[in-house]
N, C-alpha and C. Protein backbone atom coordinates (compact mmCIF):
# COMPACT_ATOMS: atom_id res chain seq x y z
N UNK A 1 0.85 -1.18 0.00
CA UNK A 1 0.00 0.00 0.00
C UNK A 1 0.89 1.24 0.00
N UNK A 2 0.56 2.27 -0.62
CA UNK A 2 1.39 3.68 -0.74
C UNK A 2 0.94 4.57 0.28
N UNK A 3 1.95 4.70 1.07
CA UNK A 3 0.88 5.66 1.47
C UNK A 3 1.64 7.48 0.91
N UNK A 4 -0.07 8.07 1.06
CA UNK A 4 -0.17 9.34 0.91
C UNK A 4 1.18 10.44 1.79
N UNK A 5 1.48 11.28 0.44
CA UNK A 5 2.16 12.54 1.18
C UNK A 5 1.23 13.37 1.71
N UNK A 6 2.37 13.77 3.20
CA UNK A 6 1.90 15.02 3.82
C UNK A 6 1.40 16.06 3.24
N UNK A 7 -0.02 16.65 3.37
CA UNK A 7 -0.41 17.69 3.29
C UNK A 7 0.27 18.98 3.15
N UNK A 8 0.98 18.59 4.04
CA UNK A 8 1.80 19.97 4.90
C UNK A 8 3.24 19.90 4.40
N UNK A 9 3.69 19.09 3.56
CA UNK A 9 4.85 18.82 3.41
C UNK A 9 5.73 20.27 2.30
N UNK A 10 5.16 20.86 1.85
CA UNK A 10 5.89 21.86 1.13
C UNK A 10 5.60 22.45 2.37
N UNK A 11 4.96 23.88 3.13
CA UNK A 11 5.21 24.24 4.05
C UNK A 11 6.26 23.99 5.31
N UNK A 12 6.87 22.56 5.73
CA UNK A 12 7.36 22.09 6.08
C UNK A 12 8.69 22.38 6.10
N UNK A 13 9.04 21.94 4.23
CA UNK A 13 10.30 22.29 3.76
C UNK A 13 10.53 23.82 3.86
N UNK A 14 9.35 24.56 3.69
CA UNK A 14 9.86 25.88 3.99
C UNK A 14 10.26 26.46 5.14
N UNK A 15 9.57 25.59 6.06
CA UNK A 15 10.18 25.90 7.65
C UNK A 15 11.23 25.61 7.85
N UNK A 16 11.86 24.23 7.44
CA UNK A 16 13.30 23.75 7.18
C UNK A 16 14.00 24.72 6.91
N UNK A 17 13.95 25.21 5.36
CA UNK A 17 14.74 25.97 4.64
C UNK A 17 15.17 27.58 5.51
N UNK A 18 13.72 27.94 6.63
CA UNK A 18 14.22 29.31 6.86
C UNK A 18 15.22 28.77 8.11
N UNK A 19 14.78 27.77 8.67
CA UNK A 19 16.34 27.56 9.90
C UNK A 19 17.49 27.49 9.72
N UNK A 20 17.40 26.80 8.35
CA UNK A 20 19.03 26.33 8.04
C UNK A 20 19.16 28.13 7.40
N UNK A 21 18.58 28.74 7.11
CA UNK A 21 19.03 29.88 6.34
C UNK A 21 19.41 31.09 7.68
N UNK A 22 18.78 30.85 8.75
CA UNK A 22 18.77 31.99 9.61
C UNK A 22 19.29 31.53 10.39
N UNK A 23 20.18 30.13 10.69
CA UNK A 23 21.06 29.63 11.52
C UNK A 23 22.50 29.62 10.85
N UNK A 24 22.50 29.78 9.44
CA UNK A 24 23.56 29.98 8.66
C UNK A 24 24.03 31.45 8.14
N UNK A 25 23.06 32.68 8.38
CA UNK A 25 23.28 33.67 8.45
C UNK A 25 23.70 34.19 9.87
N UNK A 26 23.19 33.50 10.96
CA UNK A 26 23.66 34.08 12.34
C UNK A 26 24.89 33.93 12.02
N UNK A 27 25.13 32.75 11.73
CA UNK A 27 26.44 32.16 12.16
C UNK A 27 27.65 32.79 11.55
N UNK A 28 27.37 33.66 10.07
CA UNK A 28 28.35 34.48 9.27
C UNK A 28 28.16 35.67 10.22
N UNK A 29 26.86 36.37 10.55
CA UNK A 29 27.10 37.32 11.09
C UNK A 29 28.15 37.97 12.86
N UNK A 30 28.22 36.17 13.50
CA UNK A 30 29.02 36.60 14.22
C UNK A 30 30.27 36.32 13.91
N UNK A 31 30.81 35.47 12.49
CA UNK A 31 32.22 35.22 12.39
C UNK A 31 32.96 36.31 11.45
N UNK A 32 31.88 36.93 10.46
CA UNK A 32 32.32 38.10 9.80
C UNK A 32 32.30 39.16 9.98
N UNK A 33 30.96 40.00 9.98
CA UNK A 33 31.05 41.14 10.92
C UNK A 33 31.25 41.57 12.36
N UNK A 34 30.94 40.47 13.41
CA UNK A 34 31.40 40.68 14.38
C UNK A 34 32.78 40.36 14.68
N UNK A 35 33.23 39.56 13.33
CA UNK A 35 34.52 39.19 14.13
C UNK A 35 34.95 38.43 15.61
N UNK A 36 33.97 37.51 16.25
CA UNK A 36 33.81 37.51 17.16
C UNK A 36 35.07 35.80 17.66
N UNK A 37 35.05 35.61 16.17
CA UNK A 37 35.90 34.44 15.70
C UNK A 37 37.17 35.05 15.67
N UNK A 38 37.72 35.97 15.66
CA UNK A 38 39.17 36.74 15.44
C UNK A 38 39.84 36.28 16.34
N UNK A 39 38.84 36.66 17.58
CA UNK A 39 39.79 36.76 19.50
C UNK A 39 39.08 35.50 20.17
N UNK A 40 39.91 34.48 20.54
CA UNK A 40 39.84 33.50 21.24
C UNK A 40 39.35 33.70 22.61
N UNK A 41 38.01 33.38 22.91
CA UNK A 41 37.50 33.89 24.34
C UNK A 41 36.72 35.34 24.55
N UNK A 42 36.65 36.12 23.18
CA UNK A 42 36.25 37.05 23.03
C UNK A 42 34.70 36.84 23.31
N UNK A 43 33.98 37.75 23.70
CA UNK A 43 32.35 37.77 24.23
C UNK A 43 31.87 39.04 24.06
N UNK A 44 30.88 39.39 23.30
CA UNK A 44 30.00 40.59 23.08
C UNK A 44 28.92 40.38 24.10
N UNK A 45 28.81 41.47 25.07
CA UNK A 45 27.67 41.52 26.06
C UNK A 45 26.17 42.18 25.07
N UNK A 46 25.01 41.48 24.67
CA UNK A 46 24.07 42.19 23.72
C UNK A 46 22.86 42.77 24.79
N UNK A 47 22.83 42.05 25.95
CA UNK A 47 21.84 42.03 27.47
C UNK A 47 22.25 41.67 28.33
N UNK A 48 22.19 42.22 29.25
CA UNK A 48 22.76 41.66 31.09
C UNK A 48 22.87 40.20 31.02
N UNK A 49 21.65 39.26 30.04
CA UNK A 49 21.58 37.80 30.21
C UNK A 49 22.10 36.92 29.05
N UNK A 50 22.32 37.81 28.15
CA UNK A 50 22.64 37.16 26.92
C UNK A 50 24.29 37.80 26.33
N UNK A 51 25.38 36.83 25.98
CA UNK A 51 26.55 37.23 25.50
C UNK A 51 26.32 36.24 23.89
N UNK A 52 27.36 37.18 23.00
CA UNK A 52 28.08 36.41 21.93
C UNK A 52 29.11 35.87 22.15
N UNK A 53 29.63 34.45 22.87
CA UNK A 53 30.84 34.13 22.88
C UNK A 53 31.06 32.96 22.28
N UNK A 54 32.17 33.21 21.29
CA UNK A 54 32.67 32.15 20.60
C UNK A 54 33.08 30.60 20.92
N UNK A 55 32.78 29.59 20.28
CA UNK A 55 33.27 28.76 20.88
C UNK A 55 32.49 27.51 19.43
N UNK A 56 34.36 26.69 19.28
CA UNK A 56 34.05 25.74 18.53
C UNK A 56 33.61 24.06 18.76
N UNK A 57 32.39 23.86 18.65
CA UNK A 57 31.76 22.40 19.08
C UNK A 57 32.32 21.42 18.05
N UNK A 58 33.04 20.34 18.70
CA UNK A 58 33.91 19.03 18.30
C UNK A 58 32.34 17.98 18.24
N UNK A 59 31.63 18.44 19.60
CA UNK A 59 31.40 17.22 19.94
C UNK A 59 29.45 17.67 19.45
N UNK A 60 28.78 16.98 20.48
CA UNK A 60 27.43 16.92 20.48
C UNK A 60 27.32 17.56 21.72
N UNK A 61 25.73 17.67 22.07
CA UNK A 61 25.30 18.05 23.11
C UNK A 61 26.02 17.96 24.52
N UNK A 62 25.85 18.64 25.16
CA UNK A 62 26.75 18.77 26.75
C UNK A 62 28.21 18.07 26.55
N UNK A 63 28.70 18.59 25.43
CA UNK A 63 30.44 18.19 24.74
C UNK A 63 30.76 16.85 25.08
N UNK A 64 29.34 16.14 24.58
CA UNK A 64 30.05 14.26 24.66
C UNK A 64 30.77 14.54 22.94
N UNK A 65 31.45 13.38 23.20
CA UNK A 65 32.23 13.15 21.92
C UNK A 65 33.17 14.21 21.67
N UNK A 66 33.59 15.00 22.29
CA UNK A 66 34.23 16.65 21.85
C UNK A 66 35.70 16.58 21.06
N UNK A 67 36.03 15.47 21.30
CA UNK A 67 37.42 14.92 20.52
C UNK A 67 37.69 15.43 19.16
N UNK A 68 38.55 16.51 19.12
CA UNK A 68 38.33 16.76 17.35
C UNK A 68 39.38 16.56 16.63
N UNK A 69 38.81 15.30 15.91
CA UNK A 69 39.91 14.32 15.06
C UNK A 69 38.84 14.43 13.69
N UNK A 70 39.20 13.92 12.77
CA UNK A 70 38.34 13.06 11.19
C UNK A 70 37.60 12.39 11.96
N UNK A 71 38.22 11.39 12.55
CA UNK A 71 37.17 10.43 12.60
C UNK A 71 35.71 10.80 13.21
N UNK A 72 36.14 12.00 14.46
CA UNK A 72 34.83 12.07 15.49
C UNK A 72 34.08 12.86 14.57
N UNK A 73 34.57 13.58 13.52
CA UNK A 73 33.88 14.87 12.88
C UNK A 73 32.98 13.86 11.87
N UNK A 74 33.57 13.06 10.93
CA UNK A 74 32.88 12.50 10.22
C UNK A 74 31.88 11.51 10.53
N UNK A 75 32.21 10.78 11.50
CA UNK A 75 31.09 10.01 12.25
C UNK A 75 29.53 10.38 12.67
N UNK A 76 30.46 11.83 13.40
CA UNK A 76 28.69 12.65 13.54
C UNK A 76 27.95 13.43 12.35
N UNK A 77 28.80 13.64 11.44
CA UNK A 77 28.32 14.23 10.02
C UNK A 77 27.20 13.10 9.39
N UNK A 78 27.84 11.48 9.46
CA UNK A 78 27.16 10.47 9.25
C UNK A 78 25.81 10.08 9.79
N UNK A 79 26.25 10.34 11.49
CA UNK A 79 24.73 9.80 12.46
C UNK A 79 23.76 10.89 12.09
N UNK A 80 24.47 12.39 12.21
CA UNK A 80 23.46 13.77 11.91
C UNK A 80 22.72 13.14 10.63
N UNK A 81 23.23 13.19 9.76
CA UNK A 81 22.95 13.07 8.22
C UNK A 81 21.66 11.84 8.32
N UNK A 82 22.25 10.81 8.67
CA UNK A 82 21.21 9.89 9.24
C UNK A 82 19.96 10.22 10.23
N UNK A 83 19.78 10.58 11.29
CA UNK A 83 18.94 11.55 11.25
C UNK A 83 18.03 12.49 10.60
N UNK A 84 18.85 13.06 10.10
CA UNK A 84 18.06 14.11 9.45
C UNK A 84 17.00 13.70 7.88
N UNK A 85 17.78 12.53 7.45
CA UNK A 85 16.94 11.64 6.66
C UNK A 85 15.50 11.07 7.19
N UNK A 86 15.79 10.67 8.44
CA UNK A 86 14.53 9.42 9.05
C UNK A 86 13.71 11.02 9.27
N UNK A 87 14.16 12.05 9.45
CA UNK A 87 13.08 12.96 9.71
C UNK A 87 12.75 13.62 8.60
N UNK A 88 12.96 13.77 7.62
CA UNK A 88 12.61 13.74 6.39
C UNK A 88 11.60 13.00 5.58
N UNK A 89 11.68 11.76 5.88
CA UNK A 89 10.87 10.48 5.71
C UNK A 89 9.74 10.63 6.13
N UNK A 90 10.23 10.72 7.90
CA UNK A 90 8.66 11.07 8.98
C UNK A 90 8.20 12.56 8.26
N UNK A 91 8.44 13.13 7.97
CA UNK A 91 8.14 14.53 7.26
C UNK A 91 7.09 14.47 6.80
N UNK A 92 7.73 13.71 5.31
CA UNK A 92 7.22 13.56 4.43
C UNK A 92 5.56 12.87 4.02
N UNK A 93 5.40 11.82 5.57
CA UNK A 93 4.08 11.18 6.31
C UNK A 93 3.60 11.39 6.50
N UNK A 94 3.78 12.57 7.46
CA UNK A 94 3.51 12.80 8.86
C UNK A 94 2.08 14.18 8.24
N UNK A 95 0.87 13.70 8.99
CA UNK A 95 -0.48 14.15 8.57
C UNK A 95 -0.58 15.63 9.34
N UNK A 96 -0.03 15.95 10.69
CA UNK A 96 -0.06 16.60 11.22
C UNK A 96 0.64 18.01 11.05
N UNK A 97 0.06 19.05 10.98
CA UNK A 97 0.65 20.37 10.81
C UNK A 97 2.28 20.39 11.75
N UNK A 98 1.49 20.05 13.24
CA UNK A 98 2.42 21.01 13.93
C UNK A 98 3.28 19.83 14.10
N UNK A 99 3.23 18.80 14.09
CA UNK A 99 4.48 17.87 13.92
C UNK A 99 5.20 17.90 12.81
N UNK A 100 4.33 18.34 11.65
CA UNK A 100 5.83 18.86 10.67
C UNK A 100 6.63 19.74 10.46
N UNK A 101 5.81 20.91 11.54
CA UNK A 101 6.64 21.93 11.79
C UNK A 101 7.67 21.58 12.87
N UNK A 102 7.64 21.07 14.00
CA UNK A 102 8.60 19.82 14.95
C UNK A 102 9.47 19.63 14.04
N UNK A 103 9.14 19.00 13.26
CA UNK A 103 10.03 18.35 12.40
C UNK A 103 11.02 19.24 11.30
N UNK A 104 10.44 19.82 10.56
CA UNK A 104 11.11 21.19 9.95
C UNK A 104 11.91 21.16 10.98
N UNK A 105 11.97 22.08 12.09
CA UNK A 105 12.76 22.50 12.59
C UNK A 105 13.97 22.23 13.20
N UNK A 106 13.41 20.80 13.39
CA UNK A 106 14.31 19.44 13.58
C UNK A 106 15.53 19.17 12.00
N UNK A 107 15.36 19.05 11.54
CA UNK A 107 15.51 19.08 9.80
C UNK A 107 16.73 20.17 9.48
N UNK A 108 16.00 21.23 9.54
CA UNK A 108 16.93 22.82 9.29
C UNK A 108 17.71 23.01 10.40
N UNK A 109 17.37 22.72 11.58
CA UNK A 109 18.92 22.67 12.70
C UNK A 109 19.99 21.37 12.34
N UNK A 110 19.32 20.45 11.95
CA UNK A 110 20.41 19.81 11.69
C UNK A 110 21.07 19.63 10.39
N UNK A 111 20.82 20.35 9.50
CA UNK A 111 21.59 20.33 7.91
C UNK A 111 22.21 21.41 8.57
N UNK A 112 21.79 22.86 9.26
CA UNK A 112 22.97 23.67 9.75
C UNK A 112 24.33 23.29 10.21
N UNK A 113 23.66 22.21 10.88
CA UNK A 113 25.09 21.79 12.09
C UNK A 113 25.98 20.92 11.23
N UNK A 114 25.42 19.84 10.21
CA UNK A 114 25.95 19.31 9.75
C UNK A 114 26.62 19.98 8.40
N UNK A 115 26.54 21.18 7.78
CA UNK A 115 27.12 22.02 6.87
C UNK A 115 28.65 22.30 8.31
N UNK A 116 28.23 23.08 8.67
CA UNK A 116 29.46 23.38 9.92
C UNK A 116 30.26 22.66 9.74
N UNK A 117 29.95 21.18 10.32
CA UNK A 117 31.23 19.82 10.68
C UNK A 117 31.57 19.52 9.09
N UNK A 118 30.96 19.64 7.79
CA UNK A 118 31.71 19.01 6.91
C UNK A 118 32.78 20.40 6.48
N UNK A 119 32.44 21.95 6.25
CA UNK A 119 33.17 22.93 5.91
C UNK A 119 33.96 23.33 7.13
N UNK A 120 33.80 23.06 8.21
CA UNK A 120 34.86 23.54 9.34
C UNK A 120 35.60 22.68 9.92
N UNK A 121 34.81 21.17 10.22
CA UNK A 121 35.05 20.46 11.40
C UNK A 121 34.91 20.39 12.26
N UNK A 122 33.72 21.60 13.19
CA UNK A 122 33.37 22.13 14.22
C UNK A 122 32.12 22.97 13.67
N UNK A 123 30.87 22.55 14.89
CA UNK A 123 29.71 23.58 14.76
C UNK A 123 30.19 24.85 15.37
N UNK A 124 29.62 25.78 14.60
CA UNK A 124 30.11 27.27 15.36
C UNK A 124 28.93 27.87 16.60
N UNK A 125 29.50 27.96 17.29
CA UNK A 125 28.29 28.19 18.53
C UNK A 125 29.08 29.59 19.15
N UNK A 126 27.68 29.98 19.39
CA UNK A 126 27.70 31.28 20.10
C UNK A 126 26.75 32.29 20.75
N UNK A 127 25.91 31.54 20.98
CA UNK A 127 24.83 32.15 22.04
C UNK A 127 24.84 31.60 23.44
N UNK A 128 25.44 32.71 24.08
CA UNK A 128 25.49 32.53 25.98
C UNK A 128 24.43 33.22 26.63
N UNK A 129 23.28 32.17 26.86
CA UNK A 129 22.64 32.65 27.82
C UNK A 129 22.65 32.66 29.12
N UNK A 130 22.71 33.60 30.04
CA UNK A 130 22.97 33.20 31.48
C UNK A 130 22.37 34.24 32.11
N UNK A 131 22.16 33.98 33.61
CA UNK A 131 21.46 34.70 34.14
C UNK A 131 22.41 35.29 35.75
N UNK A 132 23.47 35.81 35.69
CA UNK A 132 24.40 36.43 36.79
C UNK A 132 25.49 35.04 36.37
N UNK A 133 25.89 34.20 37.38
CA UNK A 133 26.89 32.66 37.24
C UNK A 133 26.12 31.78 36.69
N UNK A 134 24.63 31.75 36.86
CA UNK A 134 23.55 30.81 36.41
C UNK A 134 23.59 30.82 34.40
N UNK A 135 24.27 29.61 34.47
CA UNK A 135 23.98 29.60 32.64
C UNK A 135 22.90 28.08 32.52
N UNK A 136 22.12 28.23 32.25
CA UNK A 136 20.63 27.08 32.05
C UNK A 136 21.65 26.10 31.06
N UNK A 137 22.33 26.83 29.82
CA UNK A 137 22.70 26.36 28.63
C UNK A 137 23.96 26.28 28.30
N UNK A 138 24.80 25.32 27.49
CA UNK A 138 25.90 25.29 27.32
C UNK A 138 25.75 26.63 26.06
N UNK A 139 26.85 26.76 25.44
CA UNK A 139 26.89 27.84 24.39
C UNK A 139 26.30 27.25 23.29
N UNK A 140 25.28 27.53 22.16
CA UNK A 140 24.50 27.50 21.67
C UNK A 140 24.78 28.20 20.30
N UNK A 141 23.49 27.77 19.26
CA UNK A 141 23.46 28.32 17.90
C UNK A 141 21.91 28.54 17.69
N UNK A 142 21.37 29.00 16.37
CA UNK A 142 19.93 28.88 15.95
C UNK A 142 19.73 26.96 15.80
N UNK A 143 20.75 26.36 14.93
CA UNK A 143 20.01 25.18 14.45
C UNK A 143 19.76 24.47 16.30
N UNK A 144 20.93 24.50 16.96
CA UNK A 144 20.55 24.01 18.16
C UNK A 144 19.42 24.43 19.25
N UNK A 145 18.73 25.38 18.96
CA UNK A 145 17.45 25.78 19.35
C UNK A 145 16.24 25.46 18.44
N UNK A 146 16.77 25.22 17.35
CA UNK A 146 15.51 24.94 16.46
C UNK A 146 15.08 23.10 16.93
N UNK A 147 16.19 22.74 17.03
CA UNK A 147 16.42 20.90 17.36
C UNK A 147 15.36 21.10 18.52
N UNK A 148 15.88 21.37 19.38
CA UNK A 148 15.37 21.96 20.50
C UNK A 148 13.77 21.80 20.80
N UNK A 149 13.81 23.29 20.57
CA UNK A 149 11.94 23.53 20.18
C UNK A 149 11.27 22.01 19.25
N UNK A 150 12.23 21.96 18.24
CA UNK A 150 11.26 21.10 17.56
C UNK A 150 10.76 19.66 18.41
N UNK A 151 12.03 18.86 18.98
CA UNK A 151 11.76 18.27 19.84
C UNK A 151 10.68 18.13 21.18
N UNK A 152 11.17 19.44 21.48
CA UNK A 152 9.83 19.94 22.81
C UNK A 152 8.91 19.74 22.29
N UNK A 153 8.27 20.39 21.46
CA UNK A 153 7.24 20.50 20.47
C UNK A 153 6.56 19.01 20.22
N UNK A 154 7.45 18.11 19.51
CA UNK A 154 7.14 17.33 19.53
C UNK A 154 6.55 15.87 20.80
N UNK A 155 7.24 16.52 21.75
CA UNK A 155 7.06 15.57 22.86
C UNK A 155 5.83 15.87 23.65
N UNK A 156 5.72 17.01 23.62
CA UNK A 156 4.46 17.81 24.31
C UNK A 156 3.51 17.28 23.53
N UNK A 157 3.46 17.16 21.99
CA UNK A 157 2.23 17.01 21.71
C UNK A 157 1.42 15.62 22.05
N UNK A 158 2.72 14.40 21.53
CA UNK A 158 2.60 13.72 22.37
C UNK A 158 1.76 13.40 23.79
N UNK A 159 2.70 13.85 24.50
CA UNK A 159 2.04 13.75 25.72
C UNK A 159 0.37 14.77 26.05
N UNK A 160 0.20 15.44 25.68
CA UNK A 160 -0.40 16.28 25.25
C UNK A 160 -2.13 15.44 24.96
N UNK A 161 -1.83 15.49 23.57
CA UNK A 161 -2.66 15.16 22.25
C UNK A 161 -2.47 13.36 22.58
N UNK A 162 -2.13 12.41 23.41
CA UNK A 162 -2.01 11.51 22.98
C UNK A 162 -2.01 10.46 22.11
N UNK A 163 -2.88 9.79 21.61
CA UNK A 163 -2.75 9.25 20.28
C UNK A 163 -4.10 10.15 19.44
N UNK A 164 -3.38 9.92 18.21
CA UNK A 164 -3.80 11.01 17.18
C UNK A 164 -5.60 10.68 16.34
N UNK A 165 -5.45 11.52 16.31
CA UNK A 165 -7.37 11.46 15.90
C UNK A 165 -7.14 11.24 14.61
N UNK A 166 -8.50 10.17 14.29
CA UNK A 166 -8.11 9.85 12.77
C UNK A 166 -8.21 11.18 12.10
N UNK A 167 -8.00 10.60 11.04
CA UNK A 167 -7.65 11.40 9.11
C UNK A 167 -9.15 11.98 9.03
N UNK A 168 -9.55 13.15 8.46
CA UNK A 168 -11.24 13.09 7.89
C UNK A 168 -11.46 12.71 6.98
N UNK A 169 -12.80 12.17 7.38
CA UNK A 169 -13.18 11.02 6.60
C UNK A 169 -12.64 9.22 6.67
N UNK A 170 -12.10 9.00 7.66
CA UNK A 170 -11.63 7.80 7.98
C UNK A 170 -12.42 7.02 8.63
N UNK A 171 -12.18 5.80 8.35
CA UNK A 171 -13.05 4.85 9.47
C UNK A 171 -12.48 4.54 10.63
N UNK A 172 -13.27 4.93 11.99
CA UNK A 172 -12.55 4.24 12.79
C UNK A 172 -12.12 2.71 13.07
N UNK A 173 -11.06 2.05 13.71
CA UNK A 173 -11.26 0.77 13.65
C UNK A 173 -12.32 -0.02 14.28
N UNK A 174 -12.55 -1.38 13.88
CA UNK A 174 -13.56 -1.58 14.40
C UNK A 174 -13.14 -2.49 15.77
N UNK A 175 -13.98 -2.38 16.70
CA UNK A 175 -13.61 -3.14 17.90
C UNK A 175 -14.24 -4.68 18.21
C-alpha cells in the first residue's frame, strides 16, 4: 500500500529551509562582521543575560564526543545526516501540521550543524545565555534551538494530544 504525502509537506520544507538559512546567516554574522571568531575567548555583552561568545563544538550536546579528530567529525556528520533523513521520511508522512513543523525545525537545525562539521570540522556556537553565574545552557546556535523547540514540540504534543485522531473522513477501527 502507498501511502499518501503530507499535506503539509511543502510548508514544512519551507520551515526547514528558513532555519538552516537563519542559523547559517547568524552564524556568518558573528564570524564576519562581528569578528567575534578573530579573538579566542572574546564575548560581546548584547543584554545583562545574553553574550556572543565564541566557541568551537567538536562534539554533540553537553560536549560528549568533543574529541576533534576526522574520525569524530565525520562520524557525527554520518549519524546527523542519518537523522536528518529518518526525519525527512517522517516529514514527508507525517499528517499533522504542527508535527511537521517539529520536524522542519528538527531538519533545518540539523543540515545547519551538519554544513558546519563538513566545511569547518566544528559547529560554530555562540549564544550565551545566562542569568548572573547561572547559565541554564551550554553555548549554543539557531540550528541548536531549532532541534530543541522542535523536539519539545514534539514531545508535548505527544504527551499532550495523545494518540492522534483519525484522518477526515476515515473509518474508525472496528472493535
Amino acid at each position: 500500500m502507498m501511502r499518501q504525502r503530507s499535506p503539509h509537506l511543502g510548508f514544512g520544507l519551507l520551515v526547514a529551509a528558513v532555519a538552516f538559512i537563519l542559523d547559517q546567516l547568524a552564524k556568518w554574522v558573528v564570524t564576519v562582521p562581528l569578528s567575534v571568531a578573530t579573538q579566542p575567548g572574546r564575548s560581546i555583552e548584547l543584554i545583562s543575560f545574553f553574550n556572543l561568545t565564541w566557541a568551537e563544538n567538536c562534539g554533540i550536546s553537553l560536549s560528549m564526543f568533543a574529541k576533534c579528530n576526522d574520525t569524530t567529525r565525520w562520524t557525527l556528520v554520518a549519524v546527523t545526516a542519518a537523522v536528518a533523513i529518518g526525519v525527512a521520511v517522517w516529514m514527508t508522512r507525517e499528517k499533522a501540521k504542527g508535527d511537521v513543523i517539529a520536524l522542519a525545525l528538527i531538519l533545518g537545525g540539523a543540515l545547519g550543524n551538519i554544513v558546519d562539521r563538513v566545511r569547518l570540522g566544528y559547529v560554530v556556537d555562540y549564544a550565551d545565555l545566562h542569568f548572573g553565574a547561572f547559565k541554564p545552557f551550554m553555548i549554543f546556535n539557531v540550528a541548536d534551538a531549532c532541534i530543541t523547540i522542535g523536539v519539545v514540540l514534539l514531545v508535548a504534543r505527544a504527551l499532550l494530544l495523545g494518540e492522534k485522531a483519525p484522518a477526515a473522513g476515515a473509518t474508525p477501527p472496528a472493535e
